[in-house]
Protein backbone atom coordinates (compact mmCIF):
# COMPACT_ATOMS: atom_id res chain seq x y z
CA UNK A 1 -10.69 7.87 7.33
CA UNK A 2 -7.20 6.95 6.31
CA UNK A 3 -5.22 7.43 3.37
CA UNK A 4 -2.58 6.45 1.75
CA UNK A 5 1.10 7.43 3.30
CA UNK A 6 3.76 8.77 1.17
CA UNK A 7 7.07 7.93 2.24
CA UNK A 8 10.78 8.59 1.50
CA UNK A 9 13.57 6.04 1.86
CA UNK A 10 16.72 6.13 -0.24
CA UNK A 11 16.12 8.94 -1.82
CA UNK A 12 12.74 7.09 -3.60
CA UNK A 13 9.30 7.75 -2.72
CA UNK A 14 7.08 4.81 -1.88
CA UNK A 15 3.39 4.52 -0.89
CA UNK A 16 1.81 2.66 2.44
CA UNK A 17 -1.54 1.08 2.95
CA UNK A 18 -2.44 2.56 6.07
CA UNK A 19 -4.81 -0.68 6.79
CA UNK A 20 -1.95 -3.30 6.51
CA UNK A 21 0.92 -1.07 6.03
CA UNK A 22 2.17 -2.76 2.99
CA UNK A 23 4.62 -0.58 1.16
CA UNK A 24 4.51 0.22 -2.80
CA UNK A 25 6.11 1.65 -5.44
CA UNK A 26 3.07 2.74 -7.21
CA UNK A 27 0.13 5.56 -4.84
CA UNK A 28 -2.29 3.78 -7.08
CA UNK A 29 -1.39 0.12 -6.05
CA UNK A 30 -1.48 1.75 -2.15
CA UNK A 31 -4.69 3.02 -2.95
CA UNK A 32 -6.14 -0.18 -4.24
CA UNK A 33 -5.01 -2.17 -1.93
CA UNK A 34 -6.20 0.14 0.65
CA UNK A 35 -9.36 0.09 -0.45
CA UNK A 36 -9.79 -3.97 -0.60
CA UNK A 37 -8.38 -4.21 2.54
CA UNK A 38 -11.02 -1.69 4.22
CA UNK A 39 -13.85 -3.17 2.26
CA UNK A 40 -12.26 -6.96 2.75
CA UNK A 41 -10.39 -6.61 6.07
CA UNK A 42 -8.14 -8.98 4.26
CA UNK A 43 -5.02 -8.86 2.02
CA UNK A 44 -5.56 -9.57 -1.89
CA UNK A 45 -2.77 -11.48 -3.31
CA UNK A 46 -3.36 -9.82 -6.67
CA UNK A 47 -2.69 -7.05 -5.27
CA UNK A 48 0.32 -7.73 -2.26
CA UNK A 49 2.14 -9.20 -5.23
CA UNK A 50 3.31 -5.82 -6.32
CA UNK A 51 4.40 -4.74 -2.60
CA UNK A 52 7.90 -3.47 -1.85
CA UNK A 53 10.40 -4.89 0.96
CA UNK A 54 12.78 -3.12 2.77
């Protein structure tokens, strides 16, 4: 099972979807999204709204 990445870039700490690898600010936005996309094996909008980009 996967989980959640944690991640460092720029001194920050940001959290990866390991199903889509979408990147967040927030581990329970990761986690969420994580989650739909597992149960989904699609993205939620509602959710990718919130993702970061680098």
């Amino acid at each position: 099972m996967k989980m959640v990445k944690k991640i460092t870039k720029n001194k920050k700490t940001y959290y990866v979807c390991a199903e889509c690898n979408f990147t967040y600010k927030d581990k329970k936005i990761a986690a969420k999204c994580e989650n739909w996309c597992r149960k989904h094996h699609s993205c939620n909008v509602e959710i990718t709204k919130y993702a970061v980009k680098f």
